[in-house]
Structures are given as C-alpha cells and as structure tokens.
Protein backbone atom coordinates (compact mmCIF):
# COMPACT_ATOMS: atom_id res chain seq x y z
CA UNK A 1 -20.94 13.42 22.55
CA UNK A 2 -20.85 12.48 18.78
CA UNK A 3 -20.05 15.64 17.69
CA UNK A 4 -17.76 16.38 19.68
CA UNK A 5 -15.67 12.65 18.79
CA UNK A 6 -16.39 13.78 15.19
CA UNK A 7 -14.69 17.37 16.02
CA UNK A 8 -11.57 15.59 17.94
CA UNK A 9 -10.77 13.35 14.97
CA UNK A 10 -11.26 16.16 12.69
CA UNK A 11 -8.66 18.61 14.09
CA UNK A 12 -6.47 14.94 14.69
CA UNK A 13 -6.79 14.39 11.08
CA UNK A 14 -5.87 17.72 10.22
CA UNK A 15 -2.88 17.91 12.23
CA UNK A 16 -1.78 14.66 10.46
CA UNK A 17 -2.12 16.46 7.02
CA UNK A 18 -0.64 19.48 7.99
CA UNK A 19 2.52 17.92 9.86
CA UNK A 20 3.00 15.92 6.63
CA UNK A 21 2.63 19.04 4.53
CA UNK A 22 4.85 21.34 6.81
CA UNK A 23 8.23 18.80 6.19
CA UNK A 24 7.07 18.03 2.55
CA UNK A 25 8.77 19.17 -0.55
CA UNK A 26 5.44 21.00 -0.95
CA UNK A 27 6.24 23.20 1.75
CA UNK A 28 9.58 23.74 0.35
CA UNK A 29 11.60 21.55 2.01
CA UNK A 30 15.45 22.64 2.40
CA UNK A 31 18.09 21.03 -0.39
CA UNK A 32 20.06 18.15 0.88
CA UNK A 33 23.63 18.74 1.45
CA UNK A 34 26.18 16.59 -0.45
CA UNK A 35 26.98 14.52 2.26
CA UNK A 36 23.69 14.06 3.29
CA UNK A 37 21.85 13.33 -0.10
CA UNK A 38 24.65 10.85 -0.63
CA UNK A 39 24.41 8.98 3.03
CA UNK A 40 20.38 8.78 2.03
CA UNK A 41 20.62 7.29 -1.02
CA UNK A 42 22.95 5.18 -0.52
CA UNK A 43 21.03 3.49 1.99
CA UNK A 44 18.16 3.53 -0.56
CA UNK A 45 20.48 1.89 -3.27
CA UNK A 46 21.71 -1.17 -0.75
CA UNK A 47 18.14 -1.61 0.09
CA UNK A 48 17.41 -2.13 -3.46
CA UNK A 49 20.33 -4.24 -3.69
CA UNK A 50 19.02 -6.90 -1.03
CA UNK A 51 15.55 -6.37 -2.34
CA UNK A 52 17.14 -7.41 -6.08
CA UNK A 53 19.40 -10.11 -4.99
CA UNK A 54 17.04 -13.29 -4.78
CA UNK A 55 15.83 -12.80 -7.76
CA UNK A 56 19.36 -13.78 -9.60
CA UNK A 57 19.47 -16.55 -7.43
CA UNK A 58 16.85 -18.42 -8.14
CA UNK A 59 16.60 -21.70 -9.71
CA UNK A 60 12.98 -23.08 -10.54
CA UNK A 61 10.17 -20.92 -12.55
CA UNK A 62 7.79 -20.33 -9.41
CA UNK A 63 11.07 -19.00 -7.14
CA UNK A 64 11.55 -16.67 -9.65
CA UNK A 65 8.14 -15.28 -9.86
CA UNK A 66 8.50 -14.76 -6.40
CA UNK A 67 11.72 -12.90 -6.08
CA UNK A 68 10.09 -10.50 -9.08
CA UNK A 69 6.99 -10.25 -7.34
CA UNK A 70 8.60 -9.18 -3.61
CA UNK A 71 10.49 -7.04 -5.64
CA UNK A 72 8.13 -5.40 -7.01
CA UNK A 73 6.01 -4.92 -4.02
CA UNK A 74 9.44 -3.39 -2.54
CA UNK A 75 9.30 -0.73 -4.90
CA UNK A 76 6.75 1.37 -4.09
CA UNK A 77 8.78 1.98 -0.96
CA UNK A 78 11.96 2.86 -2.04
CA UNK A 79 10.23 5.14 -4.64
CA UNK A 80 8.50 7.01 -1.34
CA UNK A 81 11.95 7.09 0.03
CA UNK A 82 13.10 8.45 -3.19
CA UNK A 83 10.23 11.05 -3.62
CA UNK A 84 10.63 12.53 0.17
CA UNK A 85 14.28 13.10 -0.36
CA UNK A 86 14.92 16.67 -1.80
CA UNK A 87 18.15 16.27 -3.50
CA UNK A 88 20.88 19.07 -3.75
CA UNK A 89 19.38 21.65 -7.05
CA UNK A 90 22.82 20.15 -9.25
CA UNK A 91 21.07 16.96 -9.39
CA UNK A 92 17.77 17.77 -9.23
CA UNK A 93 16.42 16.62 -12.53
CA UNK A 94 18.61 13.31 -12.45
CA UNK A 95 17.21 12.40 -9.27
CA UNK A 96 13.34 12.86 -10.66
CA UNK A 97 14.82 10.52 -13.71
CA UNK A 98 15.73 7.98 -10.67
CA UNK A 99 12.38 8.24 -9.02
CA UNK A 100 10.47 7.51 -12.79
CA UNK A 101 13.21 4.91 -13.54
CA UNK A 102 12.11 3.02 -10.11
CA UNK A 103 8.55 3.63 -11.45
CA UNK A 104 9.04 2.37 -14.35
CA UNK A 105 11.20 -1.22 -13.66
CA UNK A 106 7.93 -1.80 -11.27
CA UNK A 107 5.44 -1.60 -13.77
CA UNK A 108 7.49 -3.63 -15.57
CA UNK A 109 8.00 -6.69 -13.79
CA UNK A 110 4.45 -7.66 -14.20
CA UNK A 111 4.50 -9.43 -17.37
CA UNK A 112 8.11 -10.71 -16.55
CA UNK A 113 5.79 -12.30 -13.43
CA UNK A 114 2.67 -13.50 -15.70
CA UNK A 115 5.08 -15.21 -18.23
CA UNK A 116 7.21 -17.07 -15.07
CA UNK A 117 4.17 -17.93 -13.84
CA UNK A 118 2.87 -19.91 -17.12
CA UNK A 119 5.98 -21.63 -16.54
CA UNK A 120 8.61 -19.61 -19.16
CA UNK A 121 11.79 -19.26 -17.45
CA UNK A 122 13.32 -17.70 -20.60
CA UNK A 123 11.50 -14.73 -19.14
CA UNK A 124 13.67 -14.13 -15.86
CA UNK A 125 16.89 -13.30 -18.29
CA UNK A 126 14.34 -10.56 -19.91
CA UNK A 127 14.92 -8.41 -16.40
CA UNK A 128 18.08 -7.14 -17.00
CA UNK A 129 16.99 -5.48 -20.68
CA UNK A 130 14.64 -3.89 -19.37
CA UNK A 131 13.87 -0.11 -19.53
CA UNK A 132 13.44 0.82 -16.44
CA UNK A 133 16.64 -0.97 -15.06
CA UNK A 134 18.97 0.66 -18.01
CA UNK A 135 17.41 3.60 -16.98
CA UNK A 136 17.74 3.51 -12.99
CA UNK A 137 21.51 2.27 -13.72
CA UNK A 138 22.04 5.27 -15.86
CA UNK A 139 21.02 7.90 -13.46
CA UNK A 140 22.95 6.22 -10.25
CA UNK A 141 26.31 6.25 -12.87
CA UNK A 142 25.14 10.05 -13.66
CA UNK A 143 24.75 11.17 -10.49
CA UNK A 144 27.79 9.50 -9.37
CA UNK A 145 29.83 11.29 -11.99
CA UNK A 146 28.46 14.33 -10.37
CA UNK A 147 30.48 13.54 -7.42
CA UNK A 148 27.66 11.93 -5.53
CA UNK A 149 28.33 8.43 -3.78
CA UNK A 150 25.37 6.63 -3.82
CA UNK A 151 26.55 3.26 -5.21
C-alpha cells in the first residue's frame, strides 16, 4: 500500500514538473504579440504602481518601513510575472534589463528598511535615487519608445 502511495505521488509530482516545463520559456514558449506583451505588462506596471503608492504617503518612520517592507515582499511576484512573460524578440534584452531592475530595487530596500527602522526618516527620500528604480524607469521609457504601451 506504501509503495504504491509513494508511486501515485511520484508520477503526481512529475506531472506537476512537466506541465510547468511544457508552457515554460524552457520549452520554448511562443513570442508575445505586441498587443499582448503590452496588455501583460501593463497590468504588471499598475500592480507595481498600487504596490509603490503607500510608501509616498506615509507620514511617521515605522509607516514607512512598512510600505518598503510590503513592497518589497511584492516584488518577488511581479518579478515571476515578469520572468514567465516571453516578450516579443525586439525587446527581448530590455525586458531581461526590467526583470534585473525589479531584482535589483528589492534587494535594495533592505537597508532603506533597517535605517527607517532605527528611526532615520531621512532614509525614505533615499528610494527614489536608487539604482534599481532609475533602472526599472529606464527600461519601461525604452520599451515604450519601442512602441510598447506598458505605462
């Protein structure tokens, strides 16, 4: 009887992987189309937008570290949004400088959170100089030069 539990959540589990592998970039997913790359990521980009909002909003030192740190923890999901989207090959390379961009603002928010948290409020105006942001701001104006509405 074990075995045979073992063997049913084995093939299970490797149905999961393989699904997830079949409509994966890995399996070589099909391009976006304009339209549709656009319409995705635009979605992404207001979702980012509520996700940023509270943060300029805030008024005391503790609200602020936790706008940055639910924004933070947002993140990782909009960069596995990002990552699953195979964007049109014109854009390829400015959407992988999106997806590091996203990355990179994340991993930067945790000092911005440390210093709030010891009570330095100077530290909130620090978020809008940083890398990652210039950087994920950069690639949304890029791609939208390419013709790409996203913003």
């Amino acid at each position: 009887m074990r075995c045979a539990i073992t063997r049913v959540a084995a093939c299970a589990l490797a149905a999961t992987l393989l699904s997830g592998y079949v409509g994966s970039k890995a399996y070589g997913a099909k391009p976006l189309s304009k339209a549709q790359y656009s319409k995705q990521v635009s979605v992404i980009g207001k979702t980012f937008g509520i996700d940023i909002a509270p943060v300029g909003a805030t008024t005391t030192v503790h609200a602020a570290a936790l706008a940055l740190a639910k924004l933070q923890g947002e993140l990782p999901v909009l960069d596995r949004k990002l990552r699953a989207i195979t964007p049109p090959a014109a854009i390829k390379a400015d959407h992988a400088g999106l997806v590091k961009a996203i990355g990179e603002f994340g991993s930067e928010l945790g000092p911005v959170i440390t210093k709030l948290k010891t009570g330095d409020m100077k530290a909130l105006s620090s978020v809008g100089s940083l890398k990652g942001l210039k950087e994920i701001e950069s690639a949304v104006q890029v791609i939208g030069k390419a013709g790409y509405k996203i913003g």
